[in-house]
C-alpha atoms as a PDB file:
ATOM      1  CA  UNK A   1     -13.965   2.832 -12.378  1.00  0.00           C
ATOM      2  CA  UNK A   2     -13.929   4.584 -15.705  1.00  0.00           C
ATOM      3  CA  UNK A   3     -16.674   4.510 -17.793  1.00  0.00           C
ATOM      4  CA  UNK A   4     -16.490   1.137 -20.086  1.00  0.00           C
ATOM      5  CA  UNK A   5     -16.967   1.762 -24.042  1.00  0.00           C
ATOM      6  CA  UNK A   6     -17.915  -1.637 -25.879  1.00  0.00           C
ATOM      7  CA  UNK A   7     -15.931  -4.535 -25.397  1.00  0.00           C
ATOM      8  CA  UNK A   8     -14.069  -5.846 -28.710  1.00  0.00           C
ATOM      9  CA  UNK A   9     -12.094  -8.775 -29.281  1.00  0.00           C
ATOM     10  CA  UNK A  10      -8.135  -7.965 -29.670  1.00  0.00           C
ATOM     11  CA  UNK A  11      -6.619  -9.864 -32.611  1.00  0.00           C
ATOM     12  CA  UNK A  12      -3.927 -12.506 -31.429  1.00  0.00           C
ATOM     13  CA  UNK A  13      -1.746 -11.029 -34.280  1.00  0.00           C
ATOM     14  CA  UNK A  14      -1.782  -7.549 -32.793  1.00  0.00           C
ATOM     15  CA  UNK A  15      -1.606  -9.053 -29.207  1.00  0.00           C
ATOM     16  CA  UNK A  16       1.720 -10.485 -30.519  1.00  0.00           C
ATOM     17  CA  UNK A  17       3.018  -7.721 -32.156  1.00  0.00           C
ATOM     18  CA  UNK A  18       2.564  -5.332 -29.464  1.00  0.00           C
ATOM     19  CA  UNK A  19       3.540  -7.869 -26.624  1.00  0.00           C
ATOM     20  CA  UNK A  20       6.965  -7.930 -28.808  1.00  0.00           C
ATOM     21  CA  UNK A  21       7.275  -4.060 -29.272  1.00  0.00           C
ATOM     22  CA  UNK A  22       6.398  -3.825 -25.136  1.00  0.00           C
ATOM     23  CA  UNK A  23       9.606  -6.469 -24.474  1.00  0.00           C
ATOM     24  CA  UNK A  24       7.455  -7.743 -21.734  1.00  0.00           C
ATOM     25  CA  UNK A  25       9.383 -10.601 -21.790  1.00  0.00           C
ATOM     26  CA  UNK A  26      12.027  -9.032 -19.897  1.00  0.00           C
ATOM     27  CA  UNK A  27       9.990  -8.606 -16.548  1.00  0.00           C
ATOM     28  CA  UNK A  28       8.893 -12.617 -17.077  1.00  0.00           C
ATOM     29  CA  UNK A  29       5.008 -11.413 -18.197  1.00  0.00           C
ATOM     30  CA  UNK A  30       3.200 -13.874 -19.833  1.00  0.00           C
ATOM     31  CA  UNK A  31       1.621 -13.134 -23.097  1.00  0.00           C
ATOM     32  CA  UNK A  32      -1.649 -14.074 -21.563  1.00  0.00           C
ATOM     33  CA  UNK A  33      -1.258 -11.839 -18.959  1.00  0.00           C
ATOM     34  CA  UNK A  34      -0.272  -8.926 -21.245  1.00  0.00           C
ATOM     35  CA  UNK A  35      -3.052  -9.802 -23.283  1.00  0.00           C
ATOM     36  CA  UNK A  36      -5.505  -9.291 -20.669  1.00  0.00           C
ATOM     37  CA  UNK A  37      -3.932  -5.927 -19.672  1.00  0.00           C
ATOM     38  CA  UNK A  38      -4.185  -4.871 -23.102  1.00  0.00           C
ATOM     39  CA  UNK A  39      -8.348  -6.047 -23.120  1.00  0.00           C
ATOM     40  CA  UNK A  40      -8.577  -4.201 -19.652  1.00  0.00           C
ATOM     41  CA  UNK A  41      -7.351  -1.249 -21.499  1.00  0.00           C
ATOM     42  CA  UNK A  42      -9.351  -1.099 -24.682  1.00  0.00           C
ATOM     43  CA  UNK A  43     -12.558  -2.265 -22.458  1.00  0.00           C
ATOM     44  CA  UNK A  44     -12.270   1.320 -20.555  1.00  0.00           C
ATOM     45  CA  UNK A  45     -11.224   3.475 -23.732  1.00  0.00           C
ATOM     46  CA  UNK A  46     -13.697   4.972 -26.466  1.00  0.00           C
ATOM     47  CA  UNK A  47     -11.488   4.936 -29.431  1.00  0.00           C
ATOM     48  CA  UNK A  48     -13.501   3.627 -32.558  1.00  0.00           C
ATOM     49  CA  UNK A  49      -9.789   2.529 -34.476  1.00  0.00           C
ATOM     50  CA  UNK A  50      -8.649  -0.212 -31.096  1.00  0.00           C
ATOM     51  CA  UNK A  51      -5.908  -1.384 -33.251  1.00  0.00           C
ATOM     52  CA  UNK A  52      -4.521   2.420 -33.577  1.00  0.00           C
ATOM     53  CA  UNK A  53      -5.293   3.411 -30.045  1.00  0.00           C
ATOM     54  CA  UNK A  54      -3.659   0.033 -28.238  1.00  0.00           C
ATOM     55  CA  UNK A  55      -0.496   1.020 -30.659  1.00  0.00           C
ATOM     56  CA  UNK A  56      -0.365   4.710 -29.208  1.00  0.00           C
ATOM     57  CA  UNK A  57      -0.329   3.090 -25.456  1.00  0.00           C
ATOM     58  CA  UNK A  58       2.926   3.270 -23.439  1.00  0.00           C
ATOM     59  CA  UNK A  59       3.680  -0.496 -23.950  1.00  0.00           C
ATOM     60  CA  UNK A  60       6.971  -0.941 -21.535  1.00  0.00           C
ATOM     61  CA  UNK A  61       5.286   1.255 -19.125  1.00  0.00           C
ATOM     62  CA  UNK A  62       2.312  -1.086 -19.602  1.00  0.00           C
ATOM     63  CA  UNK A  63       4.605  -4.299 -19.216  1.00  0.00           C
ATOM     64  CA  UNK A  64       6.287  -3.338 -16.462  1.00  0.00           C
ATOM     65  CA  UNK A  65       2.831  -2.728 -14.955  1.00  0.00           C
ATOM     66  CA  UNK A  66       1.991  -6.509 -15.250  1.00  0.00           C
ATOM     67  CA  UNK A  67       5.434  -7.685 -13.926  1.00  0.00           C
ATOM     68  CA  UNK A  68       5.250  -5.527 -11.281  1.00  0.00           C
ATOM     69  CA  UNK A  69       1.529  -6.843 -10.305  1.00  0.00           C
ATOM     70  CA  UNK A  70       2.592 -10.113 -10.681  1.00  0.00           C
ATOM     71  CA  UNK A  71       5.398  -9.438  -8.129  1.00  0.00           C
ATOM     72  CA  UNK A  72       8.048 -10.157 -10.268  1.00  0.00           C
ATOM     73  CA  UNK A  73      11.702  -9.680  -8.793  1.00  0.00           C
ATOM     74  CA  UNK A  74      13.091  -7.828 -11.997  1.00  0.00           C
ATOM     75  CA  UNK A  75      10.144  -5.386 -12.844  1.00  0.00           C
ATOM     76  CA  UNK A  76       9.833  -4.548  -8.936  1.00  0.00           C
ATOM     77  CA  UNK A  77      13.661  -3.533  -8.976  1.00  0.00           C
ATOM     78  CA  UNK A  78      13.238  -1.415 -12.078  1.00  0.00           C
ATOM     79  CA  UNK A  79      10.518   0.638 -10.598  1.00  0.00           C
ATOM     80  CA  UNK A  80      12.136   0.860  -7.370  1.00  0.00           C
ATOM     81  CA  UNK A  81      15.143   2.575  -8.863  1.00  0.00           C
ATOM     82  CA  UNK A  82      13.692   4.526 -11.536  1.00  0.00           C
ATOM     83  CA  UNK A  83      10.024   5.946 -10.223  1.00  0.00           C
ATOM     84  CA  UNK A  84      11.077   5.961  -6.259  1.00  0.00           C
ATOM     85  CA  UNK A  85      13.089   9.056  -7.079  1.00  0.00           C
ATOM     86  CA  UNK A  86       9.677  10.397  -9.238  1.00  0.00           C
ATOM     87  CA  UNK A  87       7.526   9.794  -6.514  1.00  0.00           C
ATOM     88  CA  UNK A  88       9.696  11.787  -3.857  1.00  0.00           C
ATOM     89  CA  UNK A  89      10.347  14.960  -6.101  1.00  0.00           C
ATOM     90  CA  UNK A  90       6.377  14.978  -6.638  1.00  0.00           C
ATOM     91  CA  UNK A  91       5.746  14.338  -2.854  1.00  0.00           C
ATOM     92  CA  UNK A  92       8.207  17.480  -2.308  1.00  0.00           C
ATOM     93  CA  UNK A  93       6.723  19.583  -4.962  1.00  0.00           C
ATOM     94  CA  UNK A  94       2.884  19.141  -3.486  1.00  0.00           C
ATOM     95  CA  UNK A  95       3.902  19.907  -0.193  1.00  0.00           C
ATOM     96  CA  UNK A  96       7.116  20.551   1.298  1.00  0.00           C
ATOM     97  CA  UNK A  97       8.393  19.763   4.504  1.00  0.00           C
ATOM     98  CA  UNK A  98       4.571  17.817   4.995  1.00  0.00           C
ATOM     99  CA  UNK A  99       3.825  13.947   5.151  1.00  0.00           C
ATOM    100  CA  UNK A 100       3.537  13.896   1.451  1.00  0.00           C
ATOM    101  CA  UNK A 101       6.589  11.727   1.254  1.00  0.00           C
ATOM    102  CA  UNK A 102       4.827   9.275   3.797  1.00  0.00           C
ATOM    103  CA  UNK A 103       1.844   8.710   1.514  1.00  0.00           C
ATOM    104  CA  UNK A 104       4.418   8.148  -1.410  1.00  0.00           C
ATOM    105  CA  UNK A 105       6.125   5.338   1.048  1.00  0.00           C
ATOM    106  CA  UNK A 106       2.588   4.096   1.541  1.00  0.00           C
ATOM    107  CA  UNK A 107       1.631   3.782  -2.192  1.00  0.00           C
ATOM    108  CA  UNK A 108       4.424   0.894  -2.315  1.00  0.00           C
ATOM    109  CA  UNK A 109       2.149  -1.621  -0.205  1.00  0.00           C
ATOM    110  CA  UNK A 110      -1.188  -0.464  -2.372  1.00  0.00           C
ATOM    111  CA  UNK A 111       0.542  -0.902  -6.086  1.00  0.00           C
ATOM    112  CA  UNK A 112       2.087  -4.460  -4.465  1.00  0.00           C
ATOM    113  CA  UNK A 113      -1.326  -5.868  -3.491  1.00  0.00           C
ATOM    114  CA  UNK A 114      -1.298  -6.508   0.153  1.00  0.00           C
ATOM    115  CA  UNK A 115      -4.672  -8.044  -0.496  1.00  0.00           C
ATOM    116  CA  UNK A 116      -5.692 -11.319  -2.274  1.00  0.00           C
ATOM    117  CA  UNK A 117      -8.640 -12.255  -3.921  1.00  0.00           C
ATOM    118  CA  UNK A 118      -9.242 -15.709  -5.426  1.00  0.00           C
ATOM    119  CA  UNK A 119      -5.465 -16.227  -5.466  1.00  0.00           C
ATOM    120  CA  UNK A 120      -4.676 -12.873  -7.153  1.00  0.00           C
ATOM    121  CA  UNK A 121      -3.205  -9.782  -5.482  1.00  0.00           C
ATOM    122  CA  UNK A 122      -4.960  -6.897  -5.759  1.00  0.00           C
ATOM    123  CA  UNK A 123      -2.385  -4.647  -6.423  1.00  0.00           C
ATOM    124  CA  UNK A 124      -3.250  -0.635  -7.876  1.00  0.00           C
ATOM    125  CA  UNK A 125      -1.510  -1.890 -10.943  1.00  0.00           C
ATOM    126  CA  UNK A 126      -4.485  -2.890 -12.279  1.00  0.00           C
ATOM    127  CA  UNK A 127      -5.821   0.547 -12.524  1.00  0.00           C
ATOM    128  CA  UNK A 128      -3.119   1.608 -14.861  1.00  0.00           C
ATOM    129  CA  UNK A 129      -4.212   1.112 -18.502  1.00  0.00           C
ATOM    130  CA  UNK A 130      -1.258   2.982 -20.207  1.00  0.00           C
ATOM    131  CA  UNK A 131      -2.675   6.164 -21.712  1.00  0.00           C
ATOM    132  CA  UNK A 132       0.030   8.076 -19.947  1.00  0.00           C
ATOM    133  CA  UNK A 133       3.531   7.333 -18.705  1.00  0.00           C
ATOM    134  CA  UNK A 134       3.687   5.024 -15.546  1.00  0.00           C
ATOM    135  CA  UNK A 135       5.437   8.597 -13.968  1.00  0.00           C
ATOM    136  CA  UNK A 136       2.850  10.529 -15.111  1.00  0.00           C
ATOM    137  CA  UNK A 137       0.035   8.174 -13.440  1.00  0.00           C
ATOM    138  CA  UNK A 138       2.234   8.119 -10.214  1.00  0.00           C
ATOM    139  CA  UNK A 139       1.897  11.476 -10.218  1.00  0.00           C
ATOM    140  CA  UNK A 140      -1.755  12.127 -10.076  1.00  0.00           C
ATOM    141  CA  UNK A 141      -2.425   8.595  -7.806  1.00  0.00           C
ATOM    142  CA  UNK A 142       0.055  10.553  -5.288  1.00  0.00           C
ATOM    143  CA  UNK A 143      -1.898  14.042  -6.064  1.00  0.00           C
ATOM    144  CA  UNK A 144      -4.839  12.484  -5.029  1.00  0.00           C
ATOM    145  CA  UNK A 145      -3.949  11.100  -1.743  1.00  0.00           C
ATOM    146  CA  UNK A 146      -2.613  14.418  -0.712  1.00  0.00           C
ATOM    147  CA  UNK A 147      -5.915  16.084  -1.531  1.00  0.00           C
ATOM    148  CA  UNK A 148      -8.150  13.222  -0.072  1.00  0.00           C
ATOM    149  CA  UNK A 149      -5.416  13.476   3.399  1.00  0.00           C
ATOM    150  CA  UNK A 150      -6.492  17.160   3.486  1.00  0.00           C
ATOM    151  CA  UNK A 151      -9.725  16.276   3.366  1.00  0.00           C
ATOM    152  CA  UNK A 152      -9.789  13.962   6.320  1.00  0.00           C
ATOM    153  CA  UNK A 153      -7.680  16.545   8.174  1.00  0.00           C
ATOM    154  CA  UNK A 154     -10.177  19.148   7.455  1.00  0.00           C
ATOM    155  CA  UNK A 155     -13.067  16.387   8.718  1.00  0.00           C
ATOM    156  CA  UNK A 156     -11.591  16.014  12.120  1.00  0.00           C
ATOM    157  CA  UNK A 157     -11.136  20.239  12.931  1.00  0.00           C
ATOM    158  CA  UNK A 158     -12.494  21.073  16.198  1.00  0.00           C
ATOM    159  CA  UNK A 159     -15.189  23.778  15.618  1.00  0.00           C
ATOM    160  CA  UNK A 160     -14.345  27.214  16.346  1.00  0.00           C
ATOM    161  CA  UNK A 161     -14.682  28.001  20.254  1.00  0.00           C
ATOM    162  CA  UNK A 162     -16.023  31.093  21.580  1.00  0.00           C
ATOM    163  CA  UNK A 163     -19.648  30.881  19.773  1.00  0.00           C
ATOM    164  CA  UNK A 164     -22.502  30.518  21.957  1.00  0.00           C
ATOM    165  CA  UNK A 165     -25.070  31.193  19.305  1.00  0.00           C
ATOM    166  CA  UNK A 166     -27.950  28.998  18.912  1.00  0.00           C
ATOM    167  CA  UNK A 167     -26.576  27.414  15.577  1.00  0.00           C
ATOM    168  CA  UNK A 168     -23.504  26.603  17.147  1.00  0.00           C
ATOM    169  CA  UNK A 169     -25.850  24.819  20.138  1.00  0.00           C
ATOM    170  CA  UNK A 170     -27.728  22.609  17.199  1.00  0.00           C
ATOM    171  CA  UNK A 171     -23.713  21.915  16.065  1.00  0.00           C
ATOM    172  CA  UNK A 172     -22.599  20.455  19.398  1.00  0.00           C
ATOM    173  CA  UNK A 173     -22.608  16.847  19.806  1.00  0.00           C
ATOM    174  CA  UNK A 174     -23.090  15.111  23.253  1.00  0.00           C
ATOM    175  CA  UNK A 175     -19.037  13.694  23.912  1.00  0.00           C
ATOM    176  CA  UNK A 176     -19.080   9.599  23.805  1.00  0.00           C
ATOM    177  CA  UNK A 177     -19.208   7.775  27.072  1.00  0.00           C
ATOM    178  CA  UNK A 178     -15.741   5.888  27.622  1.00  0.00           C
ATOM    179  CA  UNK A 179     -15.882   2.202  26.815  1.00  0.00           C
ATOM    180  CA  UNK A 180     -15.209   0.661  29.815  1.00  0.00           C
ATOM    181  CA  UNK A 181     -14.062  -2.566  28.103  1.00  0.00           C
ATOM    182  CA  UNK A 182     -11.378  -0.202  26.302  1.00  0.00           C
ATOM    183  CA  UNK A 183      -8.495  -0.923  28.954  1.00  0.00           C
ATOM    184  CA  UNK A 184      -8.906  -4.440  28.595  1.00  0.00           C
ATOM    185  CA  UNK A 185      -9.322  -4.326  24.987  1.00  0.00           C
ATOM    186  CA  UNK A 186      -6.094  -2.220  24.726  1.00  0.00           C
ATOM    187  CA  UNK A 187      -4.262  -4.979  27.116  1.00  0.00           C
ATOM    188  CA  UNK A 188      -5.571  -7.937  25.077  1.00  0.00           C
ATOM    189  CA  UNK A 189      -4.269  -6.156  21.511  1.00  0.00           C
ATOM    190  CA  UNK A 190      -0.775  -5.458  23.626  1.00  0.00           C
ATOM    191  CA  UNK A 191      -0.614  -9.082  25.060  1.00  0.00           C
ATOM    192  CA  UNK A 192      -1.319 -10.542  21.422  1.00  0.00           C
ATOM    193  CA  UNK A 193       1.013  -8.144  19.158  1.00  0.00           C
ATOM    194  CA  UNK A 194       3.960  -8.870  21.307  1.00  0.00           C
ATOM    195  CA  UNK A 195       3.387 -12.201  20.892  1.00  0.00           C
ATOM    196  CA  UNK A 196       3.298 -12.529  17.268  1.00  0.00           C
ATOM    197  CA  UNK A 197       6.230 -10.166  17.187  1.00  0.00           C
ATOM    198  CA  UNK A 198       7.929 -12.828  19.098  1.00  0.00           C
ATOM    199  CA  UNK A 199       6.947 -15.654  16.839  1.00  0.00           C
ATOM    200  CA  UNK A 200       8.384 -14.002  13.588  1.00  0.00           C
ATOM    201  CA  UNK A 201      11.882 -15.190  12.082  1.00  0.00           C
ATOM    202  CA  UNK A 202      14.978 -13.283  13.586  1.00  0.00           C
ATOM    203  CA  UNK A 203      15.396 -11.803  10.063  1.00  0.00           C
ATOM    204  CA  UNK A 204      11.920 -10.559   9.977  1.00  0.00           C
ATOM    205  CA  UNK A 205      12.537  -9.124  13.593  1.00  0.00           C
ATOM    206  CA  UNK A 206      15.607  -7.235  12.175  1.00  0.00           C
ATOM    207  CA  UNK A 207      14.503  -6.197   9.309  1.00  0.00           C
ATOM    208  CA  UNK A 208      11.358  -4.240  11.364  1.00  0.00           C
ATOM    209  CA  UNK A 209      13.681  -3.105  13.425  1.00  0.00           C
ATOM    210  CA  UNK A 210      15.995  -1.412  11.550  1.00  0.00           C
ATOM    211  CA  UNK A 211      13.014   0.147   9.345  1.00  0.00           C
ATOM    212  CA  UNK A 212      10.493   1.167  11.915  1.00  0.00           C
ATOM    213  CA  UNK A 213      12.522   1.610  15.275  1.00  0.00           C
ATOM    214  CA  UNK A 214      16.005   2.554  13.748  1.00  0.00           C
ATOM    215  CA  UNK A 215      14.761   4.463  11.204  1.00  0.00           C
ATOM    216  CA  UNK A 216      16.391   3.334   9.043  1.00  0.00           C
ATOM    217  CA  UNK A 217      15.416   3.953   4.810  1.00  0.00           C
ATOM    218  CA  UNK A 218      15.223   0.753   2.841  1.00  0.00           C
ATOM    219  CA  UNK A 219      18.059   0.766   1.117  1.00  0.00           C
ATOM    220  CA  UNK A 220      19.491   0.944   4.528  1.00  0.00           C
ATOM    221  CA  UNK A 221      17.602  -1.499   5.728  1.00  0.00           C
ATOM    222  CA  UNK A 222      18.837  -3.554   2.606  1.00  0.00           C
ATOM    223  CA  UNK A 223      22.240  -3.525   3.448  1.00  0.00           C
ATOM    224  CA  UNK A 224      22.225  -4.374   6.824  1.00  0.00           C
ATOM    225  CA  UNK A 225      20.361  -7.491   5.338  1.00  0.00           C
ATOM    226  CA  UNK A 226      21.995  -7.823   2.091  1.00  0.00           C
ATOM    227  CA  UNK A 227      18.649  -7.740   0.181  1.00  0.00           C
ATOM    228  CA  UNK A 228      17.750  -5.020  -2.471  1.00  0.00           C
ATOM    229  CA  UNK A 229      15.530  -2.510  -1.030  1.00  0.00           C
ATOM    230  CA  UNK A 230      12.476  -3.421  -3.494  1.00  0.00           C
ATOM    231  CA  UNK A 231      12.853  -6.781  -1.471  1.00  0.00           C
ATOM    232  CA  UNK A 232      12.996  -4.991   1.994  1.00  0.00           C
ATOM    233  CA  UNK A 233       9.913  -3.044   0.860  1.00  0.00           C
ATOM    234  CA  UNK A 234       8.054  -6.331   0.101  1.00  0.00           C
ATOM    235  CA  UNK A 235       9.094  -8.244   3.176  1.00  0.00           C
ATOM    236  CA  UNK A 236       7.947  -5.529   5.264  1.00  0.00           C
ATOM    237  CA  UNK A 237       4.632  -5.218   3.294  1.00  0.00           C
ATOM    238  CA  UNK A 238       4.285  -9.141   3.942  1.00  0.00           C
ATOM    239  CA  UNK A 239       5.521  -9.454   7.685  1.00  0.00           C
ATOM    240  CA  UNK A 240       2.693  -6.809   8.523  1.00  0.00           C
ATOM    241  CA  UNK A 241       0.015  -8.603   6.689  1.00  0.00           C
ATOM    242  CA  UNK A 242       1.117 -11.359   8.583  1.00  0.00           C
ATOM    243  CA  UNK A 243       1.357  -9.802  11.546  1.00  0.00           C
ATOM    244  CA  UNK A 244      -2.532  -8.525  11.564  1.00  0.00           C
ATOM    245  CA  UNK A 245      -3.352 -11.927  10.705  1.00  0.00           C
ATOM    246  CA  UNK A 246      -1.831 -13.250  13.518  1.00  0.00           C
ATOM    247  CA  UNK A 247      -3.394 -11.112  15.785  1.00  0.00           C
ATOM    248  CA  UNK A 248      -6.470 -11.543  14.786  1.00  0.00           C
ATOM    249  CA  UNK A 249      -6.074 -15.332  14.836  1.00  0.00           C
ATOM    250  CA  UNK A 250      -4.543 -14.824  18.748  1.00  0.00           C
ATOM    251  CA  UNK A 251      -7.431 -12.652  19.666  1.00  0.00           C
ATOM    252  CA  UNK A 252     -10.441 -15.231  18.625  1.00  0.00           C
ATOM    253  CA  UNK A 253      -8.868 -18.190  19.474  1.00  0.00           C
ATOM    254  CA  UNK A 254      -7.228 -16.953  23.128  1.00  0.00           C
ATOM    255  CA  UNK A 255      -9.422 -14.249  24.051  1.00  0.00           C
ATOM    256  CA  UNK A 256     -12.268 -15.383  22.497  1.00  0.00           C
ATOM    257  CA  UNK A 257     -13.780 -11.896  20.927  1.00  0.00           C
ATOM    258  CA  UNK A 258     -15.838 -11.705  18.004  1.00  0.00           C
ATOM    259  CA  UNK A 259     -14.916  -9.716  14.916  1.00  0.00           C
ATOM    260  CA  UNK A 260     -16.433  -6.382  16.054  1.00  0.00           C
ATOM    261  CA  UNK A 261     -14.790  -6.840  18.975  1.00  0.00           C
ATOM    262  CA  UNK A 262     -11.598  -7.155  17.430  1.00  0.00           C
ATOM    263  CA  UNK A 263     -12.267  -4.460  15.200  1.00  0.00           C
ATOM    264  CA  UNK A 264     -12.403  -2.420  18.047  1.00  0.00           C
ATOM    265  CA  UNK A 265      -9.060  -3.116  19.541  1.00  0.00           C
ATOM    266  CA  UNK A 266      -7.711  -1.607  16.538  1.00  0.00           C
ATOM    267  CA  UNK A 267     -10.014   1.278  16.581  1.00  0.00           C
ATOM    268  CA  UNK A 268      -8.387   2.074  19.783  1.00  0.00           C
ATOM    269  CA  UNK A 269      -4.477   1.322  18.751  1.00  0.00           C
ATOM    270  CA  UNK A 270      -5.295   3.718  15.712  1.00  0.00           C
ATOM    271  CA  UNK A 271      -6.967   5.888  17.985  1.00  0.00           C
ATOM    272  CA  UNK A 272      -3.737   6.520  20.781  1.00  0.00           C
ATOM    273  CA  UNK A 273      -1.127   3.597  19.940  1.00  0.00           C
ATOM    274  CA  UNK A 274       0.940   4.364  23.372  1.00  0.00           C
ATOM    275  CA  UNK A 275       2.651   0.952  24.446  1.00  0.00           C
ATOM    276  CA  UNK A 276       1.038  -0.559  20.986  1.00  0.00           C
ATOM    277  CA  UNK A 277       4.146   1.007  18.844  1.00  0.00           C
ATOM    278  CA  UNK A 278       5.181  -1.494  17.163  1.00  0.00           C
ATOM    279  CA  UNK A 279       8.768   0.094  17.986  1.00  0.00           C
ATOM    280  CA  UNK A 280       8.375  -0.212  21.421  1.00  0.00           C
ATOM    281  CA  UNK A 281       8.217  -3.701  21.219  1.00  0.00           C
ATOM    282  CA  UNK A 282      10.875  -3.888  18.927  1.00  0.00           C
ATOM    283  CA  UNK A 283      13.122  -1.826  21.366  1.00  0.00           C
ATOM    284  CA  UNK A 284      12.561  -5.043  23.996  1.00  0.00           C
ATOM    285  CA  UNK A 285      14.490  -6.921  21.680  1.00  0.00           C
ATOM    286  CA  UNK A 286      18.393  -7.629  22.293  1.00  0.00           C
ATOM    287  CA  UNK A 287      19.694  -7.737  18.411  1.00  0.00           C
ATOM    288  CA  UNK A 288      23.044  -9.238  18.407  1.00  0.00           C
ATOM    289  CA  UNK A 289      23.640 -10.706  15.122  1.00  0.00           C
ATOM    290  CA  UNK A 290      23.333  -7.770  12.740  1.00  0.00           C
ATOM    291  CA  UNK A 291      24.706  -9.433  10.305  1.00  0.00           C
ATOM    292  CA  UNK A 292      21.874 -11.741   9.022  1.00  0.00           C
END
């Protein structure tokens, strides 16, 4: 978090005004809502004139901050068409031909809030308090995922062979003995993802397929299932919540493991997925209605 300066009470008067001037309105935010963005702004700023520096703040971009946290339809199909495009020339731009436009696809789930707490998503939304452009703030959020990726890269480099000094002696590690519940653990997590694959709505079926075994993009996606692709984005974000959920539910109640045990059947999907692609379910699947 940035560092707070001292909380002041906003006016209700200037809360109005700029609420008006922001046409938050349009993306269905409440005035409350915008009023509370506007506090969470001027609690984190260090301007001694709050009525000057809340008037210098990108309001729309600000609005259509709240509407998108708040999920709503309208804001989430502005941003989708206006600041997908930003995202993917900045992705290109910090590193071409690299996964940079995969971390820009996996900022969508993060600023929709696949997490709840106390009945409010926790979307990245709420870190953006409308000193710059919502682009501009895209921008560096994306910047800094790339860096902190090549940092985790760099993390998991094998050191450099060849050395038989006695530093590189203190430097080696003893390897890990195999888990020998891992095969089982990696059976159970098959068993129970196939199942709750199975127990999703044909549409949600589809609409996985087409993204993650087709390939599809998701405005593709969206009109195989006649659904805008800022929906598509937000089904998919929900089916795989669901999904974990599910498994987790299947693994305590059938299999009876613990949390740490479950834990570590993920550990070991992440680790080598193999028959736990989600795709390679998916492929099992005979999809004749593509029209849904």
């Amino acid at each position: 978090m940035e560092g707070q300066g001292p909380i002041r009470h906003i006016p209700q008067a200037l809360v109005e005004r700029l609420y008006h001037d922001a046409r938050a309105d349009r993306w269905s935010v409440s005035i409350e809502r915008f009023a509370a963005a506007l506090q969470a702004s001027a609690d984190n700023a260090d301007a001694p004139d709050i009525g000057r520096y809340l008037k210098g703040l990108h309001l729309e971009d600000l609005a259509l901050a709240c509407g998108c946290a708040a999920g709503e339809e309208g804001a989430w199909e502005h941003f989708v068409r206006e600041h997908r495009p930003v995202l993917f020339r900045a992705a290109d731009a910090l590193r071409p031909g690299g996964d940079a436009r995969e971390l820009a696809d996996s900022l969508y789930a993060d600023l929709y809030g696949m997490q709840e707490r106390a009945g409010e998503r926790r979307s990245l939304f709420r870190y953006f308090h409308g000193r710059s452009s919502v682009a501009t703030w895209l921008r560096a959020v994306l910047a800094q995922r790339v860096v902190d990726a090549a940092r985790a890269g760099r993390r998991l480099e094998p050191l450099p062979e060849g050395d038989d000094s006695i530093e590189s002696t203190r430097l080696a590690v003893p390897a890990a003995s195999p888990d020998p519940d891992r095969t089982r653990y990696v059976a159970l997590l098959q068993r129970a993802l196939k199942n709750a694959v199975a127990a999703l709505s044909a549409k949600d079926r589809l609409r996985l397929a087409c993204y993650y075994t087709q390939e599809l993009t998701l405005a593709e996606t969206g009109r195989v299932l006649r659904e805008h692709e800022a929906t598509v984005s937000r089904h998919l974000a929900k089916t795989r919540r669901a999904l974990r959920a599910e498994v987790e539910r299947r693994l305590a109640a059938e299999d009876r493991l613990n949390d740490a045990q479950i834990e570590r059947c993920f550990e070991y999907a992440l680790d080598d997925p193999g028959p736990l692609n989600l795709g390679g379910f998916l492929r099992k699947e005979s999809w004749s209605d593509r029209s849904i």
